[in-house]
Protein backbone atom coordinates (compact mmCIF):
# COMPACT_ATOMS: atom_id res chain seq x y z
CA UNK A 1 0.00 0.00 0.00
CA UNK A 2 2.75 2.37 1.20
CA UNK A 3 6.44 2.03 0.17
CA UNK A 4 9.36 4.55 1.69
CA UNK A 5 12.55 4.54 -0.21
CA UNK A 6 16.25 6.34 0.44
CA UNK A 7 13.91 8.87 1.53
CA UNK A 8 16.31 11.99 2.18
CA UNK A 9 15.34 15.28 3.93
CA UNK A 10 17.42 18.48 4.81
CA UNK A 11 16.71 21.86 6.09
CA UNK A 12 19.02 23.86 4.94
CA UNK A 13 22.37 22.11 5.76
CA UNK A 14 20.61 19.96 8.95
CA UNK A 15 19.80 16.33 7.72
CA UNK A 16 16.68 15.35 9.50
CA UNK A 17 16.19 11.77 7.58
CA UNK A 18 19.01 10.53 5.76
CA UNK A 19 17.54 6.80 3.94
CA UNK A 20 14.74 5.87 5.23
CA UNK A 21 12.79 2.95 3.29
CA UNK A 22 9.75 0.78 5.05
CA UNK A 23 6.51 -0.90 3.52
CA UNK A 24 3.29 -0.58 4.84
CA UNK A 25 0.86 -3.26 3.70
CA UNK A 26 -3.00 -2.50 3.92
CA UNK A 27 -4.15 -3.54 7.19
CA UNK A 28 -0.48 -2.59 9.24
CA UNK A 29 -0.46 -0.47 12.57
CA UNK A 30 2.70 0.48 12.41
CA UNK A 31 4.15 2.96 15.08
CA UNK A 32 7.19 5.11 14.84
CA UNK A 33 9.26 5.73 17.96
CA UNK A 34 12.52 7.76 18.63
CA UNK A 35 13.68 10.39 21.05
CA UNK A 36 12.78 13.96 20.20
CA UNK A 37 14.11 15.78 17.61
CA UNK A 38 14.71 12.62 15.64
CA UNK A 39 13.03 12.82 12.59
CA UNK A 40 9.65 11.27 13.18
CA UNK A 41 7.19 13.85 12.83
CA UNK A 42 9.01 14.99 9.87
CA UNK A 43 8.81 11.55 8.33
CA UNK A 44 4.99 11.47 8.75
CA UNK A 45 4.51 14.33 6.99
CA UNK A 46 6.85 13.26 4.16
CA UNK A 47 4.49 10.50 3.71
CA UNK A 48 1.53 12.95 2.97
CA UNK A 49 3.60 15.66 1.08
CA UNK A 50 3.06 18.17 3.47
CA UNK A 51 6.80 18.28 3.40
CA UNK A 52 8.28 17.40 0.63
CA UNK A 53 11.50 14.97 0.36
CA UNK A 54 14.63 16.49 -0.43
CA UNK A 55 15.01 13.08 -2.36
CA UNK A 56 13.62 9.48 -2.16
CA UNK A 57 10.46 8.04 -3.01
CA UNK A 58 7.27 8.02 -1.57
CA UNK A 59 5.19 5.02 -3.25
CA UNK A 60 1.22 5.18 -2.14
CA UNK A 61 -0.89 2.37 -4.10
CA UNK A 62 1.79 2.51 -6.60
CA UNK A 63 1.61 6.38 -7.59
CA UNK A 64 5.13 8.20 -6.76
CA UNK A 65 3.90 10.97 -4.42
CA UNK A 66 7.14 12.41 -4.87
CA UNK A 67 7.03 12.93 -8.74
CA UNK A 68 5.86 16.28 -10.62
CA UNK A 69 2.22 17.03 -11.58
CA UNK A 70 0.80 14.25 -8.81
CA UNK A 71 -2.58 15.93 -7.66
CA UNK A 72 -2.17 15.73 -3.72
CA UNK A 73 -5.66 17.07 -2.99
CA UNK A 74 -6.87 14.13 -4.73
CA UNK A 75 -4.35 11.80 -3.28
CA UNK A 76 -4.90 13.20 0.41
CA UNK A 77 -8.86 12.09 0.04
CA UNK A 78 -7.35 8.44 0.75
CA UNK A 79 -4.57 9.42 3.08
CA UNK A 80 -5.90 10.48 6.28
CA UNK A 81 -4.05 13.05 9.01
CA UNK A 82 -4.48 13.99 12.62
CA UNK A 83 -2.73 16.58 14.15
CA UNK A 84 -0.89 17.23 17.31
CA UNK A 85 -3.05 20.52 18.00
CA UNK A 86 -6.38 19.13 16.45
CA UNK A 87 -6.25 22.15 13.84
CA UNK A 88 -9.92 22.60 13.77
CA UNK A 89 -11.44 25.68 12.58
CA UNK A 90 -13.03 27.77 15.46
CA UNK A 91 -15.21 29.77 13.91
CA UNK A 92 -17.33 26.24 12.59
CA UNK A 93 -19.38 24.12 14.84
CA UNK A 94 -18.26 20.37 15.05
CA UNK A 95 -20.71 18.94 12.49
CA UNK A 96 -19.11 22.09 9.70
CA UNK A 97 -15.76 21.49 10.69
CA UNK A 98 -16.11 16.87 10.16
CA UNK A 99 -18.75 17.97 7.18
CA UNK A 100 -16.37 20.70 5.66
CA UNK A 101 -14.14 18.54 3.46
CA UNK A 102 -16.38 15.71 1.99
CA UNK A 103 -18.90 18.68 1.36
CA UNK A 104 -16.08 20.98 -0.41
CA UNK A 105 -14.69 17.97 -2.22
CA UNK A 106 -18.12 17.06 -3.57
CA UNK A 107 -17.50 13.44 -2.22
CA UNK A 108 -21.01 13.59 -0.50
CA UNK A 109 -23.67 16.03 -0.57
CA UNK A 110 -24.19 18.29 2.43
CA UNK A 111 -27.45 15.88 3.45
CA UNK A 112 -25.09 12.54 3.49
CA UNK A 113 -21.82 14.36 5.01
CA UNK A 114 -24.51 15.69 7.95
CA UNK A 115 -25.48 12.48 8.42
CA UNK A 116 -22.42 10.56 8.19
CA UNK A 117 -21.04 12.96 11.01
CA UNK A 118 -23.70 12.55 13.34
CA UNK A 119 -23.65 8.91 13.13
CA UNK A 120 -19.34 8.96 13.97
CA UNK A 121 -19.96 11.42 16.78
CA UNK A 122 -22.62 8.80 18.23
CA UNK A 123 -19.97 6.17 18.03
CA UNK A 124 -17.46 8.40 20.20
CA UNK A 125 -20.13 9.49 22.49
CA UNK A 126 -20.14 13.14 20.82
CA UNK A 127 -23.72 13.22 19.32
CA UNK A 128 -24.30 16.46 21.76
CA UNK A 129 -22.03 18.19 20.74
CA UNK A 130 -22.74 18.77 16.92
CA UNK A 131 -23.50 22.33 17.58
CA UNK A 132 -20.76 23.52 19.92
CA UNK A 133 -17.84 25.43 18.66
CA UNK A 134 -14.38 23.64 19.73
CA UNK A 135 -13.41 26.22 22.63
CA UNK A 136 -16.62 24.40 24.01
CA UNK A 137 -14.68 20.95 24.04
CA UNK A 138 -12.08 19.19 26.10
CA UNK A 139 -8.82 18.79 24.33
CA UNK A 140 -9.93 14.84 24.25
CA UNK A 141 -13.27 15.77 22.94
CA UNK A 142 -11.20 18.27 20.28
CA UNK A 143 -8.70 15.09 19.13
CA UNK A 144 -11.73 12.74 18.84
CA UNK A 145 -13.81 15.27 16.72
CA UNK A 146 -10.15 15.92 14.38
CA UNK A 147 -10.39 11.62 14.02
CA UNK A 148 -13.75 11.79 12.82
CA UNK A 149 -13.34 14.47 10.56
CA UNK A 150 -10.55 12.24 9.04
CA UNK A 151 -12.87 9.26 9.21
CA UNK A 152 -15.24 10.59 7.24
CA UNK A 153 -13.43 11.05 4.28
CA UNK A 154 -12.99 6.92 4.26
CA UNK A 155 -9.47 7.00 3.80
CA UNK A 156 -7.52 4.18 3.13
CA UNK A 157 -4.55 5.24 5.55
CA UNK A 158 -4.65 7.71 8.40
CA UNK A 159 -1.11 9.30 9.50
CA UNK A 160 -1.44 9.97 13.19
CA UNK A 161 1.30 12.60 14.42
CA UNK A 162 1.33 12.36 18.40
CA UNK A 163 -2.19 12.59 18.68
CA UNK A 164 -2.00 12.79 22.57
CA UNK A 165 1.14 14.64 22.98
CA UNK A 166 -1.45 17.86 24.13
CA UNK A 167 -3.27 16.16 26.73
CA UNK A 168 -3.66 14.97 29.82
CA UNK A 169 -3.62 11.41 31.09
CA UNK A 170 -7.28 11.08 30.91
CA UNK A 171 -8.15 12.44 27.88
CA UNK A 172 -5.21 10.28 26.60
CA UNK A 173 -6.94 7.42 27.28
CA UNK A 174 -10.42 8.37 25.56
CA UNK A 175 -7.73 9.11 22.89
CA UNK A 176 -6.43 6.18 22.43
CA UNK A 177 -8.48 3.85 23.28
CA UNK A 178 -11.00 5.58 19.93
CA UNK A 179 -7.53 5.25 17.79
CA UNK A 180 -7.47 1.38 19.06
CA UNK A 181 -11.18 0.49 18.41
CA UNK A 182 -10.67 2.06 14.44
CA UNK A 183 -7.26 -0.25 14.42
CA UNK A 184 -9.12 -3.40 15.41
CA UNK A 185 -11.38 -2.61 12.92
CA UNK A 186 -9.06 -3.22 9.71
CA UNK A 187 -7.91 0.76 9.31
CA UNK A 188 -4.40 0.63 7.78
CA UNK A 189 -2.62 3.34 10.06
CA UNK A 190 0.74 5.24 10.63
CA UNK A 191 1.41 6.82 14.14
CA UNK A 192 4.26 8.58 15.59
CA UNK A 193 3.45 8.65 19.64
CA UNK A 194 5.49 8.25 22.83
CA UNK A 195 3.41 6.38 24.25
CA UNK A 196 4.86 3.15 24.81
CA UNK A 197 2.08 1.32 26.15
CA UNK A 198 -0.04 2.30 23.70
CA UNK A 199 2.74 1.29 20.80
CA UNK A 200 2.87 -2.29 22.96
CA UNK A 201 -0.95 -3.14 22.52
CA UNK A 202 -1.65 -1.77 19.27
CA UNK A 203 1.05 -2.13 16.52
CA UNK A 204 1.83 -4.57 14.67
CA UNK A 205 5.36 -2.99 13.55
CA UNK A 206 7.51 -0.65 14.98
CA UNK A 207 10.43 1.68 13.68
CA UNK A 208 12.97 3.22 16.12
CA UNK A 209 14.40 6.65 14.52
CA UNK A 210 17.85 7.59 15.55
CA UNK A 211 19.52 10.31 14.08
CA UNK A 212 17.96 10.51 10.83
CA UNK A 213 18.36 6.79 9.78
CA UNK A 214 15.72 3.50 11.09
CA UNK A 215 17.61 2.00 14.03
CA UNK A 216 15.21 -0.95 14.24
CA UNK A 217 12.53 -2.13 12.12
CA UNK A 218 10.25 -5.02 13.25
CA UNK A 219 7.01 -6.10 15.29
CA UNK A 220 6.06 -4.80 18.44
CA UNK A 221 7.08 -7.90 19.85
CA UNK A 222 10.43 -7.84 18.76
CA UNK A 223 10.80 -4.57 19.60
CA UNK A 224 9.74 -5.01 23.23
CA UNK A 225 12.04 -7.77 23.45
CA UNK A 226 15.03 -6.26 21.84
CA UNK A 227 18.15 -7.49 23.30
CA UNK A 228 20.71 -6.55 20.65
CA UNK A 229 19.34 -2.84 19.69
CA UNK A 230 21.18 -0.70 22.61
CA UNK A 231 20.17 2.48 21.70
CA UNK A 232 16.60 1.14 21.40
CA UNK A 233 16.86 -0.98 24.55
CA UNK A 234 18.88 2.57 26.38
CA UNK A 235 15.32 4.64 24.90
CA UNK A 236 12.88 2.41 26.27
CA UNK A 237 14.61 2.21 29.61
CA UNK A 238 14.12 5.72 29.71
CA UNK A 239 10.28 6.10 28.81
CA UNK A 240 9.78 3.74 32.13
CA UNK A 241 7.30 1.40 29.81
């Protein structure tokens, strides 16, 4: 489904990812890890275009993201993203800001996209809350209305970047326990977090980022495990997980 390869990028003369290559298959959880300032949140948004590679490939259902002319609004309608910050619009209730894309996109008219919101915000417990603006939510309420707007596109990937990293440890769990329930049910997904526990349960591959370059690439299992990996058995050691 997704294929990485040599992927190179630089700002300015600071190389952040220097050859990364991996392979997502439809159906994969597959969690990137790494101490901050490594190169993972920059890697997830390679993978989307949202930065572009300095070189490399970037294979999605065998188009080459990275290649001239590629339309990446219509590419981004099957590649799903949620945000650190939630990035919803203030000035639009809930049900405008989940209902905005598919509406602007023409992928469903305004009756179906209204009613394909209200049905996902029943299935996170949100159905009140179509009408409220977001400075009316919780942060957890915020990152669960940001899934379901990505949900409702019906993407065939979604690129999670540290969904939980602005919240606290309660709203963490509603968090991820709404990520797990959509990854139990078949949704190929991509997610940089820190939270090891999380990474444990859920993927089904992990990647440890070191300096720019994949330090480990496995399952969870084997990452867990890991006996050989120092600097991957040193970074766990240190989450406390």
């Amino acid at each position: 489904m997704l294929e990485v390869k040599n992927l190179k990028k630089k700002f300015g003369n600071n190389i952040v990812l220097n050859g990364i290559d991996l392979k997502v298959e439809k159906g994969d959880r597959l969690a990137i890890i790494g101490p901050s300032g490594c190169g993972k949140s920059t890697l997830l948004r390679c993978l989307n275009m949202i930065e572009r590679p300095t070189s490399g490939k970037v294979i999605f259902e065998g188009i080459d993201l990275t290649k001239k002319g590629i339309d990446m609004s219509k590419m981004r309608k099957k590649i799903g993203m949620v945000f650190q910050q939630f990035n919803l619009f203030p000035h639009l209730t809930v049900l405008e800001n989940i209902t905005l894309a598919p509406i602007k996109l023409k992928i469903m008219t305004k009756e179906e996209a209204n009613k394909k919101a209200k049905e996902l915000l029943d299935l996170i417990g949100l159905e009140d809350k179509s009408d409220n603006y977001p400075e009316e939510l919780s942060g957890g309420q915020k990152q669960r209305v940001a899934i379901v707007r990505s949900l409702i596109m019906n993407p065939d990937i979604i690129l999670f970047d540290e969904p939980t990293s602005a919240l606290d440890p309660e709203m963490t769990l509603e968090v991820l326990e709404l990520i797990k329930n959509i990854a139990d049910n078949g949704m190929t997904m991509v997610i940089v977090s820190h939270e090891m526990n999380f990474v444990r349960k859920c993927a089904n591959k992990v990647i440890f980022i070191d300096d720019g370059k994949i330090s480990f690439y496995g399952t969870a299992k084997e990452a867990f495990s890991n006996r050989d990996n120092e600097r991957l058995k040193d970074f766990l050691l240190k989450t406390n997980k």
